[in-house]
Protein backbone atom coordinates (compact mmCIF):
# COMPACT_ATOMS: atom_id res chain seq x y z
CA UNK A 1 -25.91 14.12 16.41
CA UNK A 2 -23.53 14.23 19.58
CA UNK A 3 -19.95 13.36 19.94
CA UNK A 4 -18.90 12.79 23.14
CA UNK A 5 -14.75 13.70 24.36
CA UNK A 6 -13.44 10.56 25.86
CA UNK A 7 -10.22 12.09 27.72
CA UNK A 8 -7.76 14.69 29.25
CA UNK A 9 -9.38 18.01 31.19
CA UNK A 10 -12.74 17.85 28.48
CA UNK A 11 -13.62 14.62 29.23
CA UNK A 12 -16.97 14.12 29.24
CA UNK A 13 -17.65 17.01 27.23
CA UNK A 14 -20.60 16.50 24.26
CA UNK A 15 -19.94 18.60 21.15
CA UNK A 16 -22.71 18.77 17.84
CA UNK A 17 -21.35 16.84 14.43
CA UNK A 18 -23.18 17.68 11.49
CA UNK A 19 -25.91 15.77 9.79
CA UNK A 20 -23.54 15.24 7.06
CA UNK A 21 -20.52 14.04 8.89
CA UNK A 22 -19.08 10.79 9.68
CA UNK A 23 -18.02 10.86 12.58
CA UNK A 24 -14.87 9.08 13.90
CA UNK A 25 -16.84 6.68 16.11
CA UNK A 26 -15.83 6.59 19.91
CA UNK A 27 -14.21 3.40 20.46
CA UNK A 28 -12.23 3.99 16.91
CA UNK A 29 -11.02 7.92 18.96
CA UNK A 30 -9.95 5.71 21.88
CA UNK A 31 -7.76 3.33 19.83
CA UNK A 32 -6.51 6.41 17.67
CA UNK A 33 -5.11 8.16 20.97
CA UNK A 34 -4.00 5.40 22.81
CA UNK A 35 -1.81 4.68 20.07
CA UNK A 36 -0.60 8.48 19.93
CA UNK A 37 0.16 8.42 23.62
CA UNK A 38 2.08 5.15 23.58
CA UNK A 39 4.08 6.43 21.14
CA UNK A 40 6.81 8.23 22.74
CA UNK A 41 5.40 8.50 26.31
CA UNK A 42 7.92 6.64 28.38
CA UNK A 43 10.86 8.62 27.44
CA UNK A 44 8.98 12.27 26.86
CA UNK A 45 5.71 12.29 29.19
CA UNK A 46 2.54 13.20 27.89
CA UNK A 47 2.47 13.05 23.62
CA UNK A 48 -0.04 15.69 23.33
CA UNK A 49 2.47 18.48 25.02
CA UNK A 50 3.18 21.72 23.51
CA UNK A 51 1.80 19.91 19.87
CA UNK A 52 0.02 21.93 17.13
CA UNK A 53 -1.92 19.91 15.35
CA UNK A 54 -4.87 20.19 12.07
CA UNK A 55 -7.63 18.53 12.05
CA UNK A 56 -8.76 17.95 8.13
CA UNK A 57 -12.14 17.71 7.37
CA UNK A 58 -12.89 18.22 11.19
CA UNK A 59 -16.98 17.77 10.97
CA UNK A 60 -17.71 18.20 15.06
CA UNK A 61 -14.07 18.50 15.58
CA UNK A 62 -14.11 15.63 17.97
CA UNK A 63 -10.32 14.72 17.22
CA UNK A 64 -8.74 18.42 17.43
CA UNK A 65 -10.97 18.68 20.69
CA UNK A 66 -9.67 15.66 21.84
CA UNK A 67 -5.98 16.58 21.19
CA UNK A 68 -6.01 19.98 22.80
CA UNK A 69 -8.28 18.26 25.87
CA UNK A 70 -5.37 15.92 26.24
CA UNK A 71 -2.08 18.98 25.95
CA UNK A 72 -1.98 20.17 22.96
CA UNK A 73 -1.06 23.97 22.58
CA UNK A 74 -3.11 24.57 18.88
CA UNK A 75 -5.79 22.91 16.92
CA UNK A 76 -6.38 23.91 13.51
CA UNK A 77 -10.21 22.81 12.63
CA UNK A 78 -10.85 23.07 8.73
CA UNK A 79 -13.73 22.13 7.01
CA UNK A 80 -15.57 23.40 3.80
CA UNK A 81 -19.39 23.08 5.17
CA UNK A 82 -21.41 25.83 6.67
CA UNK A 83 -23.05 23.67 9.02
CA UNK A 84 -19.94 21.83 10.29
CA UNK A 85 -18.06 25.88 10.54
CA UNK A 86 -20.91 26.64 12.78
CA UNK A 87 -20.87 23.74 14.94
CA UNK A 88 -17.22 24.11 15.49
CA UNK A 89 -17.85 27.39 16.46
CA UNK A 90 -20.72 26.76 18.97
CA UNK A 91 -18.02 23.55 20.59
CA UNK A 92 -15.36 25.60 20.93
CA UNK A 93 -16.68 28.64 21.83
CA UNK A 94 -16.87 28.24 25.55
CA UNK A 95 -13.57 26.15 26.19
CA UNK A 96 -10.53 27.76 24.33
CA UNK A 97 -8.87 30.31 22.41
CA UNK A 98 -6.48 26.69 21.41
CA UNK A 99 -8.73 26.56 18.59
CA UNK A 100 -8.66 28.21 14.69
CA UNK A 101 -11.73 27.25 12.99
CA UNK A 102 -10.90 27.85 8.89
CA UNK A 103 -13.97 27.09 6.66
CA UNK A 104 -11.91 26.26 3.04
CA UNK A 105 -11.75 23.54 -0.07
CA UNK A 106 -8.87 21.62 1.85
CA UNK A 107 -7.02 21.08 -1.76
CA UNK A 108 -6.62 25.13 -1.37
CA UNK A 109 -6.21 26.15 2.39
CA UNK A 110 -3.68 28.93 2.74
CA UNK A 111 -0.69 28.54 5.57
CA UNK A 112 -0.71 32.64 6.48
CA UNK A 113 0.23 31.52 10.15
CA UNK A 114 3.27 29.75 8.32
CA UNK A 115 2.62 26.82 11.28
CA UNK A 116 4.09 23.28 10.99
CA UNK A 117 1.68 21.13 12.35
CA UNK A 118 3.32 18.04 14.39
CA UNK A 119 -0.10 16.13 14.05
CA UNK A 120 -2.15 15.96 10.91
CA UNK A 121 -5.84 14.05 11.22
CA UNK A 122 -6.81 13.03 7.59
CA UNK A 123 -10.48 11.78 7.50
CA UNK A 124 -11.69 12.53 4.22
CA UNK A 125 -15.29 11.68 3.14
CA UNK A 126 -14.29 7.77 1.99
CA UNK A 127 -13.51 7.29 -1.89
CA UNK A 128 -13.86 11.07 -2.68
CA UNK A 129 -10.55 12.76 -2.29
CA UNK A 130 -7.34 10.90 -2.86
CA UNK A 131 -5.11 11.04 0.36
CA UNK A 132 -1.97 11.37 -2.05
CA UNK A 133 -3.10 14.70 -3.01
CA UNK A 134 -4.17 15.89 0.15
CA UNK A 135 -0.98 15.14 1.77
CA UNK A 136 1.10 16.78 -1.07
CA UNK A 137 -1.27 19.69 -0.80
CA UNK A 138 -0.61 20.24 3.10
CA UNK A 139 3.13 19.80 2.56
CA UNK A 140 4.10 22.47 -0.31
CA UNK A 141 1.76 25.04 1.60
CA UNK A 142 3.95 24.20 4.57
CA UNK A 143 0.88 22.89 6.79
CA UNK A 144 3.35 19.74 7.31
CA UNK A 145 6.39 17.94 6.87
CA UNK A 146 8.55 15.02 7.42
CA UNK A 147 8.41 15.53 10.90
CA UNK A 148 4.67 15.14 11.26
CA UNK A 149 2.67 12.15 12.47
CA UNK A 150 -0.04 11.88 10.04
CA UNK A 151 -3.02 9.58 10.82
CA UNK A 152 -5.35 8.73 8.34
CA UNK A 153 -8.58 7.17 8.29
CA UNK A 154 -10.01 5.25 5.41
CA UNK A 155 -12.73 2.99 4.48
CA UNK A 156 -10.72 -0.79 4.26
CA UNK A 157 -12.05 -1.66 1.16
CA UNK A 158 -10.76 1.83 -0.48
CA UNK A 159 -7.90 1.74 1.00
CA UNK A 160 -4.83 3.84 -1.12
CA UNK A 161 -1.84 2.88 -1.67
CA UNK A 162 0.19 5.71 -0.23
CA UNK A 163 3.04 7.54 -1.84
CA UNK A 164 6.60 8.68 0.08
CA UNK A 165 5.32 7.58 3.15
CA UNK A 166 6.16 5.44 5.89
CA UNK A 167 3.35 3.10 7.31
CA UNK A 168 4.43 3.01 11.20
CA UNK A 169 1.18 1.52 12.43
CA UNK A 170 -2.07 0.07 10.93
CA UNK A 171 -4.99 -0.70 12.48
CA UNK A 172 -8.24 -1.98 11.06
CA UNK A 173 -11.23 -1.51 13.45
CA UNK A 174 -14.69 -2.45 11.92
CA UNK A 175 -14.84 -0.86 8.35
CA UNK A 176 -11.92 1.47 9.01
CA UNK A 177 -8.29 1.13 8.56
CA UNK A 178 -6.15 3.65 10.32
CA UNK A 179 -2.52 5.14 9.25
CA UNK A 180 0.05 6.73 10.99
CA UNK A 181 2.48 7.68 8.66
CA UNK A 182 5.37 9.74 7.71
CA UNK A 183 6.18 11.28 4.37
CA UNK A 184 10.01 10.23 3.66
């Protein structure tokens, strides 16, 4: 299956997703970043700028791709399946050294880099891994904090109720709802 990057200097680009991924769909990727970029871009310039970000559960990669082809500095691409690890190797191969591909359980992903992302992409496979825990998980291993802009994906009729965060933007596009939070 191909996933195609919709912006910044990759544009264009078509990157493999795994048979057993879900991917973010296109349309869904455009609203995600045009909401990133309006964020703060009148008074700062370009959102994606010297960011770090982790893509959870990254499948093709398609959103840390899309981040680092838009500015920023770092992606961190974790998943947990073989065949998604070796797709993200063969798409990222040839583009950047912006990229570290970590194949782990997300629930026990080590911080040896000791990195604070500034974006967090939560996509879990729908009903099968509470985003509660996941964000706890990433913030006592340091992966983020109150700082970071964490957007979530979810199926709309699972959606969690989510604890210590703030809910700066929903959006519900077909069967999706997306996030962006902050833990408080």
């Amino acid at each position: 299956m191909g996933v195609r990057i919709i912006g910044g200097q990759y544009r264009g680009m078509r990157i493999n997703a795994p048979e057993s991924a879900r991917p973010t769909l296109v349309r869904h990727r455009q609203a995600i970043f045009d909401t990133l970029e309006s964020i703060e871009s009148e008074k700062f310039g370009h959102f994606f700028d010297n960011k770090i970000v982790i893509d959870c559960f990254a499948g093709s990669g398609a959103l840390g791709i899309e981040a680092v082809s838009r500015g920023a500095v770092k992606a961190y691409l974790i998943d947990q399946n073989h065949e998604a690890i070796t797709l993200l190797h063969d798409n990222v191969s040839s583009i950047s050294d912006k990229f570290k591909i970590i194949r782990s359980d997300l629930l026990k992903l080590r911080n040896n880099e000791r990195v604070v992302c500034d974006i967090a992409f939560i996509d879990p496979p729908y009903g099968k891994i509470s985003i509660n825990k996941i964000i706890k998980y990433l913030s006592s291993a340091c992966w983020i904090d109150n700082d970071t802009l964490i957007v979530i994906e979810e199926d709309n009729k699972q959606m969690e109720n989510l604890n210590n965060c703030n809910v700066l933007i929903e959006k519900t596009l077909g069967n999706s709802v997306f996030r962006f939070v902050k833990m408080q």
